[in-house]
PDB file of N, CA and C in Angstrom:
ATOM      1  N   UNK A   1     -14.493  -8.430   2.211  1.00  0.00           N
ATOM      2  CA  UNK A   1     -13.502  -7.808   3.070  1.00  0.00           C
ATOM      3  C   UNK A   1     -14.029  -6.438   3.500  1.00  0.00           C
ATOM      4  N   UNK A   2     -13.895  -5.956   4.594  1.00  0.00           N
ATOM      5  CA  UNK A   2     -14.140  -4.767   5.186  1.00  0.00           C
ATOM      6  C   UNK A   2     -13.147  -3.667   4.501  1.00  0.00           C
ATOM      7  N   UNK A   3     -14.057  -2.628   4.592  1.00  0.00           N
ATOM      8  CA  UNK A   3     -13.279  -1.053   4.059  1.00  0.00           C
ATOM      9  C   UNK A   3     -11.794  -1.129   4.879  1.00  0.00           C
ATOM     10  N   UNK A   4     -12.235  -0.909   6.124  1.00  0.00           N
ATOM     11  CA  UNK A   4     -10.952  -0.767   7.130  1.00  0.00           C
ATOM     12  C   UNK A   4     -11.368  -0.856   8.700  1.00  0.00           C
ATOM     13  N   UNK A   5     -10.319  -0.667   8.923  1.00  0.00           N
ATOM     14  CA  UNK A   5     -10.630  -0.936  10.880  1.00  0.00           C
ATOM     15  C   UNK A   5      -9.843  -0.167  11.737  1.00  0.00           C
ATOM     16  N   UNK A   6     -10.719  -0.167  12.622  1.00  0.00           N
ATOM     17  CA  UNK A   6      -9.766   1.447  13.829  1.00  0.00           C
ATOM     18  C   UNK A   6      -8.686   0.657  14.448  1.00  0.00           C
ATOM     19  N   UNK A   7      -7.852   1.161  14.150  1.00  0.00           N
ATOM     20  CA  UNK A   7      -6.244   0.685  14.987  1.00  0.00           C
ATOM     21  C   UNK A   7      -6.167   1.499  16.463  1.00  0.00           C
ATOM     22  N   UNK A   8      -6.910   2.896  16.490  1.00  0.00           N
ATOM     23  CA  UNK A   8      -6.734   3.384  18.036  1.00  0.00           C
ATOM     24  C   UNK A   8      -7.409   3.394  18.644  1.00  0.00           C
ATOM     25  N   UNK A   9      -7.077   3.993  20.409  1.00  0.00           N
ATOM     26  CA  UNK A   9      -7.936   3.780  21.075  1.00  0.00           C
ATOM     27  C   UNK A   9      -8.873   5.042  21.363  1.00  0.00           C
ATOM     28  N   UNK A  10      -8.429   6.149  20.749  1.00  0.00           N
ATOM     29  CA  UNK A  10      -9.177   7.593  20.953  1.00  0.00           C
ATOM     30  C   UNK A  10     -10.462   7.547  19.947  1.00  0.00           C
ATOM     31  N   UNK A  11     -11.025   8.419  20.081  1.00  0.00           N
ATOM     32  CA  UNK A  11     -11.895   9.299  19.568  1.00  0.00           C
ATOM     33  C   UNK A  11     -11.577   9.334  17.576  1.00  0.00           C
ATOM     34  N   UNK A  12     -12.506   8.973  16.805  1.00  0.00           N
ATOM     35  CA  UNK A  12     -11.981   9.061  15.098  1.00  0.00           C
ATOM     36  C   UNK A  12     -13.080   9.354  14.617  1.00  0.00           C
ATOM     37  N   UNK A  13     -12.781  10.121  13.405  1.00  0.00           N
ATOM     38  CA  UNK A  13     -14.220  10.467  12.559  1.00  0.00           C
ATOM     39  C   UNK A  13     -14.805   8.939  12.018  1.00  0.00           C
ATOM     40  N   UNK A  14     -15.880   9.025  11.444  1.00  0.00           N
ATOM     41  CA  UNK A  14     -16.623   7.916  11.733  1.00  0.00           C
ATOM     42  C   UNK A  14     -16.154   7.291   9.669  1.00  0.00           C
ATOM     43  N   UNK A  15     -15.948   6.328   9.901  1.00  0.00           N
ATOM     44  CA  UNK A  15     -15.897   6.043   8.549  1.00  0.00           C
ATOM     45  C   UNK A  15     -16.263   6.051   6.971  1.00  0.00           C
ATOM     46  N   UNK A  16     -17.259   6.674   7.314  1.00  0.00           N
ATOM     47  CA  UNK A  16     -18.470   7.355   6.204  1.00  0.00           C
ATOM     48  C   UNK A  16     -17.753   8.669   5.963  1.00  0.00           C
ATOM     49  N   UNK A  17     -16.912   9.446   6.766  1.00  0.00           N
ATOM     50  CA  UNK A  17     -16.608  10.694   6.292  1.00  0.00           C
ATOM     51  C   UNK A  17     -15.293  10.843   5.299  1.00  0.00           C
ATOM     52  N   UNK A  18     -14.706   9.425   4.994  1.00  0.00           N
ATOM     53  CA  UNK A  18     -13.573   9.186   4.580  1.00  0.00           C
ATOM     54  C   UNK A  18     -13.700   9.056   3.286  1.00  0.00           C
ATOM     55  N   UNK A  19     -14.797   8.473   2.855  1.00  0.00           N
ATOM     56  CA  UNK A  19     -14.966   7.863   1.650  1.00  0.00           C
ATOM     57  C   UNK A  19     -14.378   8.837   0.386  1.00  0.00           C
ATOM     58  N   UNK A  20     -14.225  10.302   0.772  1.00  0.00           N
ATOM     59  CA  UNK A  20     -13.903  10.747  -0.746  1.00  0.00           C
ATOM     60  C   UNK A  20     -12.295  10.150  -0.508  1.00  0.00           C
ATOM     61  N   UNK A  21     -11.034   9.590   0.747  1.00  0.00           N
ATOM     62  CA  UNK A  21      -9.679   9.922   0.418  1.00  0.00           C
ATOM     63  C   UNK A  21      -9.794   8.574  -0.601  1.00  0.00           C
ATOM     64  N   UNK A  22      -8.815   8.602  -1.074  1.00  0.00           N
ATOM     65  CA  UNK A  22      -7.979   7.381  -2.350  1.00  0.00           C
ATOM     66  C   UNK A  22      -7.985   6.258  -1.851  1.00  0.00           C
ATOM     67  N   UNK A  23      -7.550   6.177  -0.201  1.00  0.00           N
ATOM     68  CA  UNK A  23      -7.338   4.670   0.273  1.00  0.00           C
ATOM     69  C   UNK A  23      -8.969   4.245   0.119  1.00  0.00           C
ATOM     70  N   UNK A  24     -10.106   5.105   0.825  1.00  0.00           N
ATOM     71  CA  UNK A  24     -11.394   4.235   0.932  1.00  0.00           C
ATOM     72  C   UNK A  24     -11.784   4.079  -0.400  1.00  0.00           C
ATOM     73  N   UNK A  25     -11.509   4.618  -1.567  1.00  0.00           N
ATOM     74  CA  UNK A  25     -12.275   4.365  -2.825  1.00  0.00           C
ATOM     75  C   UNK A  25     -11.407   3.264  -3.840  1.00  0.00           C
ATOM     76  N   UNK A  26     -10.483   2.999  -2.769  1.00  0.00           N
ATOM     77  CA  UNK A  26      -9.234   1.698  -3.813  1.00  0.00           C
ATOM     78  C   UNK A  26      -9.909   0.338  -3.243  1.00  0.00           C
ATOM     79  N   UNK A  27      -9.878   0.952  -1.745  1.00  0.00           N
ATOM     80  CA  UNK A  27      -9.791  -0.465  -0.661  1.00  0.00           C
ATOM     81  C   UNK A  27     -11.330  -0.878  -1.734  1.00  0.00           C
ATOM     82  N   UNK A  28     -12.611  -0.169  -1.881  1.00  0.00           N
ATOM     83  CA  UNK A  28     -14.083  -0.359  -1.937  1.00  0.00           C
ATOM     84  C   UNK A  28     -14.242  -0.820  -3.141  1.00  0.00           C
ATOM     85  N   UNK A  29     -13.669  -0.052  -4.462  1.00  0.00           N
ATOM     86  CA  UNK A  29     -13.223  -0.457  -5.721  1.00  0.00           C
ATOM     87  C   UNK A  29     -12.757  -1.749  -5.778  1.00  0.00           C
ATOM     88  N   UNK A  30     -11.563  -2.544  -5.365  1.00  0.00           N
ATOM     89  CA  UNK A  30     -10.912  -3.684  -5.054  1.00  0.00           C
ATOM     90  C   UNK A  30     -12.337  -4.681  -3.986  1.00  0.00           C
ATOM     91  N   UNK A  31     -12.961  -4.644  -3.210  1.00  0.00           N
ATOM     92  CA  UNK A  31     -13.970  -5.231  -2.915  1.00  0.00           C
ATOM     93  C   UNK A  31     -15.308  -5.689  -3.729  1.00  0.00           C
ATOM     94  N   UNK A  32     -15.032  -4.719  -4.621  1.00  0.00           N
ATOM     95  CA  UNK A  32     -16.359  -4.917  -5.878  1.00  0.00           C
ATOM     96  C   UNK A  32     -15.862  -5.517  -6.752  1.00  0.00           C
ATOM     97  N   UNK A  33     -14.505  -6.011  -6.771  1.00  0.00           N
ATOM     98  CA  UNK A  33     -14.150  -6.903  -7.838  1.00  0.00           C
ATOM     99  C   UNK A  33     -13.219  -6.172  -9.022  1.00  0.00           C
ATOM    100  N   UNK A  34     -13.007  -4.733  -9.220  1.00  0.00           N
ATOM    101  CA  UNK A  34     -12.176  -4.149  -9.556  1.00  0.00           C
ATOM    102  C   UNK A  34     -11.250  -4.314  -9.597  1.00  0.00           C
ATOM    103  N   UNK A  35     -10.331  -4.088 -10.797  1.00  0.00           N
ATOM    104  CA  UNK A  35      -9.068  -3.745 -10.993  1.00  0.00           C
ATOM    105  C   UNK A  35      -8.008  -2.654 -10.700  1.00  0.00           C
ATOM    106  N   UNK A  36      -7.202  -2.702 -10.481  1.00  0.00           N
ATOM    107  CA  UNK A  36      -6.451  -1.012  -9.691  1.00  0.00           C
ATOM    108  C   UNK A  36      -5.730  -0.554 -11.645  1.00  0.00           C
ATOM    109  N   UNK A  37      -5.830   0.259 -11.835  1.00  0.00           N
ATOM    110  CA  UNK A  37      -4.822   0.840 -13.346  1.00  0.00           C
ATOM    111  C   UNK A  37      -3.618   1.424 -13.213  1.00  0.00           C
ATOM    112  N   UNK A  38      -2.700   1.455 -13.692  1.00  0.00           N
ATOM    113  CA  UNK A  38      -1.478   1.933 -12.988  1.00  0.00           C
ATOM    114  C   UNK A  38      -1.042   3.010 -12.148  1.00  0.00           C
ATOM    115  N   UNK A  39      -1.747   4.297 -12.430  1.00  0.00           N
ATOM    116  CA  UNK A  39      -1.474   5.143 -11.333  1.00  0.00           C
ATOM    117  C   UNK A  39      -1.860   5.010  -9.816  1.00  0.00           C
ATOM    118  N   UNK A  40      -3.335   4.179  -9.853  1.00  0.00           N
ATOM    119  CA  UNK A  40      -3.857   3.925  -8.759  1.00  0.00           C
ATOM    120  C   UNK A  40      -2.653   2.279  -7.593  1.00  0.00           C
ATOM    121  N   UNK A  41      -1.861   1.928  -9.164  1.00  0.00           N
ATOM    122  CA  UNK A  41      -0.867   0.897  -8.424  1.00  0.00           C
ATOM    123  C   UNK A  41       0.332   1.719  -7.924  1.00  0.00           C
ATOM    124  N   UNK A  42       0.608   2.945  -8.140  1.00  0.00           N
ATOM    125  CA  UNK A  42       1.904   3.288  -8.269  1.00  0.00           C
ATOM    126  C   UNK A  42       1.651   4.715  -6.906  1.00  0.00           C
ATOM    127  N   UNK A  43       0.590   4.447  -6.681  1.00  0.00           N
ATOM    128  CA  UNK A  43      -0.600   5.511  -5.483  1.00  0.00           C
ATOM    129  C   UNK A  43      -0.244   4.588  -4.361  1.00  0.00           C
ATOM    130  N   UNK A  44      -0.629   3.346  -4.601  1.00  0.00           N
ATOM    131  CA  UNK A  44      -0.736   2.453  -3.106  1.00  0.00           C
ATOM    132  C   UNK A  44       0.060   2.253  -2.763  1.00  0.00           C
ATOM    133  N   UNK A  45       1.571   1.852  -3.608  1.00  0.00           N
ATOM    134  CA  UNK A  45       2.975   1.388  -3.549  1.00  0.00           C
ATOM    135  C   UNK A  45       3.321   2.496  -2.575  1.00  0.00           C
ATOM    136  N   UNK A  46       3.463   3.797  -2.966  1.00  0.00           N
ATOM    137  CA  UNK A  46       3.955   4.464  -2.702  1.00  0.00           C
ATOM    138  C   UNK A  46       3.484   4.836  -0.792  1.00  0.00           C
ATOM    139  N   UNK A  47       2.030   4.994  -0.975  1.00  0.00           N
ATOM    140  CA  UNK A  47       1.192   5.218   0.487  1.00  0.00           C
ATOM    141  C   UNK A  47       1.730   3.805   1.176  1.00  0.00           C
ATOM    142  N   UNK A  48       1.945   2.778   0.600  1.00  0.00           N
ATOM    143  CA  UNK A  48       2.138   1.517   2.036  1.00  0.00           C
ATOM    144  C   UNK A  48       3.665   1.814   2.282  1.00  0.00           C
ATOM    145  N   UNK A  49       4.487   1.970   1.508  1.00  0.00           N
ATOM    146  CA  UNK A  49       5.908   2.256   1.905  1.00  0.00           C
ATOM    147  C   UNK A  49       5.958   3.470   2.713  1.00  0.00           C
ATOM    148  N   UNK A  50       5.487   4.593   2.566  1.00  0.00           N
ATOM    149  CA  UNK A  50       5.711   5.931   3.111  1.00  0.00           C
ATOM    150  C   UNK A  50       5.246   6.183   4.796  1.00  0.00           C
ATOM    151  N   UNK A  51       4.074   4.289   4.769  1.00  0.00           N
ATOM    152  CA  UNK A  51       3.980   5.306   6.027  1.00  0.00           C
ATOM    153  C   UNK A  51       4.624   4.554   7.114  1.00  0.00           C
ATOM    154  N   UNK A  52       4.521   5.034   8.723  1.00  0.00           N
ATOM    155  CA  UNK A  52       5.617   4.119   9.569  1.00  0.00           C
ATOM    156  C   UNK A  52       4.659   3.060  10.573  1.00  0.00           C
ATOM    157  N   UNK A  53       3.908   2.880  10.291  1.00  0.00           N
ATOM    158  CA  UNK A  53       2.500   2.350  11.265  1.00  0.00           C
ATOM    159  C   UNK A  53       2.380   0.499  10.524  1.00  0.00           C
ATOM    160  N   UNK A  54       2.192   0.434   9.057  1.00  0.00           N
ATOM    161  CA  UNK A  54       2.000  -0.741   8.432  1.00  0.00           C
ATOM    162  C   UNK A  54       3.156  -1.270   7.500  1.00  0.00           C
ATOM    163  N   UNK A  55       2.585  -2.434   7.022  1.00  0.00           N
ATOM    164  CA  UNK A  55       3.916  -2.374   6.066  1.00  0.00           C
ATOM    165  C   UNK A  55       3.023  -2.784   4.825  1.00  0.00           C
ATOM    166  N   UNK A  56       1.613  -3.200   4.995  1.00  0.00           N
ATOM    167  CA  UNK A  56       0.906  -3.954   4.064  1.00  0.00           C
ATOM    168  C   UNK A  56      -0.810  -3.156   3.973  1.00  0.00           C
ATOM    169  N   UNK A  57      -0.413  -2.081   4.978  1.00  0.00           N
ATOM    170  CA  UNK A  57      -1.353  -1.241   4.885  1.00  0.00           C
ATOM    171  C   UNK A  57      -1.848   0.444   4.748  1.00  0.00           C
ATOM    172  N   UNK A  58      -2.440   1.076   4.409  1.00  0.00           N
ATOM    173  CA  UNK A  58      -2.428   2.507   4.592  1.00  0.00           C
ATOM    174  C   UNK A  58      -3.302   2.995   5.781  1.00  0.00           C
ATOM    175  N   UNK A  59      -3.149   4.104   6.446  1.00  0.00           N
ATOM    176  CA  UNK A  59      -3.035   4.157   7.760  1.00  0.00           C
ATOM    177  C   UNK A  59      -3.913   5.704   7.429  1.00  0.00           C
ATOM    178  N   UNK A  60      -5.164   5.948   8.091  1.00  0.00           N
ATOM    179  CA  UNK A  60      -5.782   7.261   7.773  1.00  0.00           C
ATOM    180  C   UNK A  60      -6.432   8.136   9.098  1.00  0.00           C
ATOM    181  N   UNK A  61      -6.145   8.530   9.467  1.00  0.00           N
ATOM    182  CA  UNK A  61      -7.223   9.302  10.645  1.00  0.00           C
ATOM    183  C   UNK A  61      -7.754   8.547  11.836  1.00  0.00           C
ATOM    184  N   UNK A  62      -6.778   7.249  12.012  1.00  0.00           N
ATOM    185  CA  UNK A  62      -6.993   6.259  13.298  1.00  0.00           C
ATOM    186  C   UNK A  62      -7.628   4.757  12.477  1.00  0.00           C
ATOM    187  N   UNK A  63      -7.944   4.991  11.272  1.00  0.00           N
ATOM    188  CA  UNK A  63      -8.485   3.700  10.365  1.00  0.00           C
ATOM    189  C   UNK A  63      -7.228   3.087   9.570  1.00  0.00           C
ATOM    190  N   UNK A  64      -6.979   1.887   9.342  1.00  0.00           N
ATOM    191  CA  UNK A  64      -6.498   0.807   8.660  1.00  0.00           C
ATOM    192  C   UNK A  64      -7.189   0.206   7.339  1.00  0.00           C
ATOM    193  N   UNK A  65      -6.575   0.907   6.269  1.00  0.00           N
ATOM    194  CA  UNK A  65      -7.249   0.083   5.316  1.00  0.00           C
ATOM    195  C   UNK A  65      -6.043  -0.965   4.554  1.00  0.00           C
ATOM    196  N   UNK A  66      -6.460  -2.337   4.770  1.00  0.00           N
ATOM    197  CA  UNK A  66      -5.735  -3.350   4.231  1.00  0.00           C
ATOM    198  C   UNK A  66      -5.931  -3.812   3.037  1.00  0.00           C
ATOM    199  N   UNK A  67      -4.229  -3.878   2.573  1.00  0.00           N
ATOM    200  CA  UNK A  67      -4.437  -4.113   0.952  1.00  0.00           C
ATOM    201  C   UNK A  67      -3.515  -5.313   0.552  1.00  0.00           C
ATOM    202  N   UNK A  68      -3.750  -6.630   2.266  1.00  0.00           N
ATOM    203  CA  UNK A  68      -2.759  -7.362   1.859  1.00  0.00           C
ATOM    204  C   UNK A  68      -2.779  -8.531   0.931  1.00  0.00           C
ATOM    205  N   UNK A  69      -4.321  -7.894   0.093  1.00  0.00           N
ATOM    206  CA  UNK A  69      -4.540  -9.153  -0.936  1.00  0.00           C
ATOM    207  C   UNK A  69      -4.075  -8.578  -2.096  1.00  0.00           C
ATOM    208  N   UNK A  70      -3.883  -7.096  -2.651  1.00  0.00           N
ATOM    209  CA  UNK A  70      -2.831  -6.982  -3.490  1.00  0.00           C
ATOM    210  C   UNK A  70      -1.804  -6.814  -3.258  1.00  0.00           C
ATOM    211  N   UNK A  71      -1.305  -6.653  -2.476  1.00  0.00           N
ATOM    212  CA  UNK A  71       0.761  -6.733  -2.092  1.00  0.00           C
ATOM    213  C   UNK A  71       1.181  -7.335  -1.905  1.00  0.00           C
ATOM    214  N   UNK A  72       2.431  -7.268  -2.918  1.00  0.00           N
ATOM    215  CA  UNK A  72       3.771  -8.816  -2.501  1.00  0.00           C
ATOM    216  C   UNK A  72       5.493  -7.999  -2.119  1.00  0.00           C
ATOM    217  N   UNK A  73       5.430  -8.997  -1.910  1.00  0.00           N
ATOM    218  CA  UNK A  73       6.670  -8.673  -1.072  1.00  0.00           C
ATOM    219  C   UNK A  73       7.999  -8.856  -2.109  1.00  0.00           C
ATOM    220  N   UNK A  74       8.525  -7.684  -2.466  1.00  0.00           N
ATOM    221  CA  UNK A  74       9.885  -8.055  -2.875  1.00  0.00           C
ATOM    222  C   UNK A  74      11.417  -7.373  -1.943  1.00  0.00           C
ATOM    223  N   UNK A  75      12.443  -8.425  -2.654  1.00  0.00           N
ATOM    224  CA  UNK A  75      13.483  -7.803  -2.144  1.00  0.00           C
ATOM    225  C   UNK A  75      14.221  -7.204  -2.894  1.00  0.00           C
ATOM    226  N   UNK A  76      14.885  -5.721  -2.514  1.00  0.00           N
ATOM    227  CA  UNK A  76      16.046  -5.118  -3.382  1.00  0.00           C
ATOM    228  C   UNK A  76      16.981  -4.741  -3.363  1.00  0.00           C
ATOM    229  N   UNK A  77      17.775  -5.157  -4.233  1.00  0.00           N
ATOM    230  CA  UNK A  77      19.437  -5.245  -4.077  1.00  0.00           C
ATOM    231  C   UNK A  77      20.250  -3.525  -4.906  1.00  0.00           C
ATOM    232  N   UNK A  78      20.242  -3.298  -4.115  1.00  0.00           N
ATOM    233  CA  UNK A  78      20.774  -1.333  -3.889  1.00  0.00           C
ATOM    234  C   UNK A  78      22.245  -1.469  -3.234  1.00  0.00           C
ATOM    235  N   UNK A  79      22.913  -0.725  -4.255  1.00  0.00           N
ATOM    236  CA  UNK A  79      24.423  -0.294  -3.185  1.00  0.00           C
ATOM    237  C   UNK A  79      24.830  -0.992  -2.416  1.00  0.00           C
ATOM    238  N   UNK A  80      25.156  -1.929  -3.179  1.00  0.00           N
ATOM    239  CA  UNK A  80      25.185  -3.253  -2.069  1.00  0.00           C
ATOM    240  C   UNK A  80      24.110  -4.051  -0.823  1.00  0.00           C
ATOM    241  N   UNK A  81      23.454  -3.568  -0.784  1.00  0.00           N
ATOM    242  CA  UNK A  81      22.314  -3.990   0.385  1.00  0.00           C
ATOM    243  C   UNK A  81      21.184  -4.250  -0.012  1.00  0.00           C
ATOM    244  N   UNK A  82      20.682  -5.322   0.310  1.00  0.00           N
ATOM    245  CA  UNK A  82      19.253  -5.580   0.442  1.00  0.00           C
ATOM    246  C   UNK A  82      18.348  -5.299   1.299  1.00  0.00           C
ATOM    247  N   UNK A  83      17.155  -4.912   1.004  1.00  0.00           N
ATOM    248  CA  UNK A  83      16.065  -4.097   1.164  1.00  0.00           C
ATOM    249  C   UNK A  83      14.979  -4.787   0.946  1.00  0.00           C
ATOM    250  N   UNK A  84      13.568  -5.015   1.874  1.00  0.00           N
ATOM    251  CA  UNK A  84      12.620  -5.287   1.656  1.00  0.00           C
ATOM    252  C   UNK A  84      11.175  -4.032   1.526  1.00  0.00           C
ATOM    253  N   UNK A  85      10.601  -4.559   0.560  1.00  0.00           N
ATOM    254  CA  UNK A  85       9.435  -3.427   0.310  1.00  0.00           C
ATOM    255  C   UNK A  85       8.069  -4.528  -0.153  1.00  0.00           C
ATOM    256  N   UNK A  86       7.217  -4.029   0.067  1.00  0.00           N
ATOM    257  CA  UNK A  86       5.848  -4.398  -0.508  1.00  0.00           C
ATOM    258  C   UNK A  86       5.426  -3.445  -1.327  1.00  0.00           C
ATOM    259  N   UNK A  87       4.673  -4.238  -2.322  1.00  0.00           N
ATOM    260  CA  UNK A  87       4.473  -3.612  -3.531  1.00  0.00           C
ATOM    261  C   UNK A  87       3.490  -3.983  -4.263  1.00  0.00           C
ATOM    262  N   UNK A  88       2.545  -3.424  -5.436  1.00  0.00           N
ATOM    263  CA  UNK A  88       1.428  -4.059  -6.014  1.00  0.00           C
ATOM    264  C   UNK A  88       2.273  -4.947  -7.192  1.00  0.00           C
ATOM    265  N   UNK A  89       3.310  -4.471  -7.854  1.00  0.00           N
ATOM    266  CA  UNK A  89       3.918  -5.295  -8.848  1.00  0.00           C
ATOM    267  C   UNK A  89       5.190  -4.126  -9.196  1.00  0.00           C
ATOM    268  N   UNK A  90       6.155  -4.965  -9.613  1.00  0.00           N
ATOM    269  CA  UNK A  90       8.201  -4.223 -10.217  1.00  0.00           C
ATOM    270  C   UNK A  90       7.771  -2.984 -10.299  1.00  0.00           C
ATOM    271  N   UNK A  91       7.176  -2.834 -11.108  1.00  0.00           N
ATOM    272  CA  UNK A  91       6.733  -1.789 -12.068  1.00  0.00           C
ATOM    273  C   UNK A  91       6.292  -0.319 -10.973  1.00  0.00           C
ATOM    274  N   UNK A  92       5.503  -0.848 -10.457  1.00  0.00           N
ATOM    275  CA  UNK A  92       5.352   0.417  -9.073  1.00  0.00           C
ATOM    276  C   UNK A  92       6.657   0.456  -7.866  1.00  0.00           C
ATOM    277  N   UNK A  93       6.961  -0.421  -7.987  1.00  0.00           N
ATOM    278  CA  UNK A  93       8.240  -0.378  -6.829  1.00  0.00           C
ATOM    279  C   UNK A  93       9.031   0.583  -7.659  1.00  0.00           C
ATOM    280  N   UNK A  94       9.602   0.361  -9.028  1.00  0.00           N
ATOM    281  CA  UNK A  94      10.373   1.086  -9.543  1.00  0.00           C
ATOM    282  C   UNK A  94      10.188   2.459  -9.520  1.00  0.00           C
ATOM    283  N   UNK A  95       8.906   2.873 -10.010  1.00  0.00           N
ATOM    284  CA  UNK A  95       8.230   4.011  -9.716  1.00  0.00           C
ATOM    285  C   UNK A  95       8.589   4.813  -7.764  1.00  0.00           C
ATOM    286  N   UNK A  96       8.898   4.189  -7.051  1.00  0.00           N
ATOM    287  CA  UNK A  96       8.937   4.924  -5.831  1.00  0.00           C
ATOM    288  C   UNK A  96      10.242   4.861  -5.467  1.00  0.00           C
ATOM    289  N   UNK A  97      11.731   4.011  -6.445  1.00  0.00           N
ATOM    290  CA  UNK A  97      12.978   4.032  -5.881  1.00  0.00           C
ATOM    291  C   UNK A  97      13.723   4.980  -6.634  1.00  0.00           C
ATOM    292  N   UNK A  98      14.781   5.456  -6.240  1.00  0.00           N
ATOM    293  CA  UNK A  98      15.160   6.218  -7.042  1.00  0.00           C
ATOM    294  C   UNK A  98      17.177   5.570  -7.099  1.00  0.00           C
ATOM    295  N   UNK A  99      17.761   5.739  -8.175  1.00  0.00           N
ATOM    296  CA  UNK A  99      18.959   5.447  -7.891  1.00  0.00           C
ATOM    297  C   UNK A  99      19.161   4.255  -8.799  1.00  0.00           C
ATOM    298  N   UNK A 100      20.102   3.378  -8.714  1.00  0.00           N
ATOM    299  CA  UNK A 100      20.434   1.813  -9.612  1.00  0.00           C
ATOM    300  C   UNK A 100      20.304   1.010  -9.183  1.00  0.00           C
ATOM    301  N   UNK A 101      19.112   0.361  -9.610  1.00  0.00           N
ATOM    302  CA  UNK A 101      18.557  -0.635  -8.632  1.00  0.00           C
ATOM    303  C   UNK A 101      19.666  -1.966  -9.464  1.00  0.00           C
ATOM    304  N   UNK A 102      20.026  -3.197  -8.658  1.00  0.00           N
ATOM    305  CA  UNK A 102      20.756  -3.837  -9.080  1.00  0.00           C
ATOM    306  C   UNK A 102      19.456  -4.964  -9.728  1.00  0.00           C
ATOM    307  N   UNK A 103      18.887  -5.230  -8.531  1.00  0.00           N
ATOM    308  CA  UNK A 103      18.085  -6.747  -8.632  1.00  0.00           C
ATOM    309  C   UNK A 103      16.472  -6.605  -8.695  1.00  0.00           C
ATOM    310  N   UNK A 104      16.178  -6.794  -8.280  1.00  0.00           N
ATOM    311  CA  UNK A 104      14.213  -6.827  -7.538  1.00  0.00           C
ATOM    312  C   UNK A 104      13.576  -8.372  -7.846  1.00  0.00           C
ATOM    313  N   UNK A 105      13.690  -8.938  -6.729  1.00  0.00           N
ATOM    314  CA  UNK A 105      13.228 -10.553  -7.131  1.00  0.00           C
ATOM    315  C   UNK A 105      12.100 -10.187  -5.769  1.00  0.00           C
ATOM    316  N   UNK A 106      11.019 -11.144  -6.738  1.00  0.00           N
ATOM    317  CA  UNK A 106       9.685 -11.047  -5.694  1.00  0.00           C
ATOM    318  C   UNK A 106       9.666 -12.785  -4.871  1.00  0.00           C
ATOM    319  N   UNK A 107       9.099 -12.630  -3.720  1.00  0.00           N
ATOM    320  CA  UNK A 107       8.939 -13.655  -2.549  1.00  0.00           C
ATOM    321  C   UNK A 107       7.775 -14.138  -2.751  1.00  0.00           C
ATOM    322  N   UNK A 108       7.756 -15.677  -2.853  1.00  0.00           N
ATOM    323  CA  UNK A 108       6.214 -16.071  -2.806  1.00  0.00           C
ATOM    324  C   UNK A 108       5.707 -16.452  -1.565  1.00  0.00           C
TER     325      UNK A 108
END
């Protein structure tokens, strides 16, 4: 799988200059066959929910790095309403909600 890919149509630093942020050293880590450890799960959860561009990806300086081979999709039942989020696993979703969560059932 590729690091990532340009989503725009302007002008972007070139992909080599990225390599120190978190997304290029998860996405590259996870390509070598790596495992993510929990902070680095509770890092991505948080970066794919936060931003407004993907829902399954993190979004950097005009680059796309896709992480839709670790994210699943759950739904959550809050204050009456259900809510969809992607997530590496419960455990990091929980980590980014705040409040009483009622439910969290994952979608296959």
């Amino acid at each position: 799988m590729e690091i990532a890919t340009k989503f725009v149509n302007w002008e972007v630093p070139e992909l080599s200059t990225l390599q120190g942020s978190k997304a290029y050293q998860l996405r590259e880590h996870l390509n070598k066959g790596g495992k993510l450890n929990r902070i680095e799960k509770n890092w991505l959860t948080e970066a794919i929910n936060g931003n407004t561009y993907f829902r399954r990806s993190v979004p950097l300086m005009g680059w796309r790095f896709d992480f839709t081979d670790v994210v699943h999709l759950y739904w959550v039942k809050r204050f009456g309403h259900i809510s969809e989020y992607y997530a590496v696993d419960k455990t990091a979703l929980r980590s980014i909600l705040h409040g009483v969560i009622n439910e969290i059932v994952e979608l296959i």
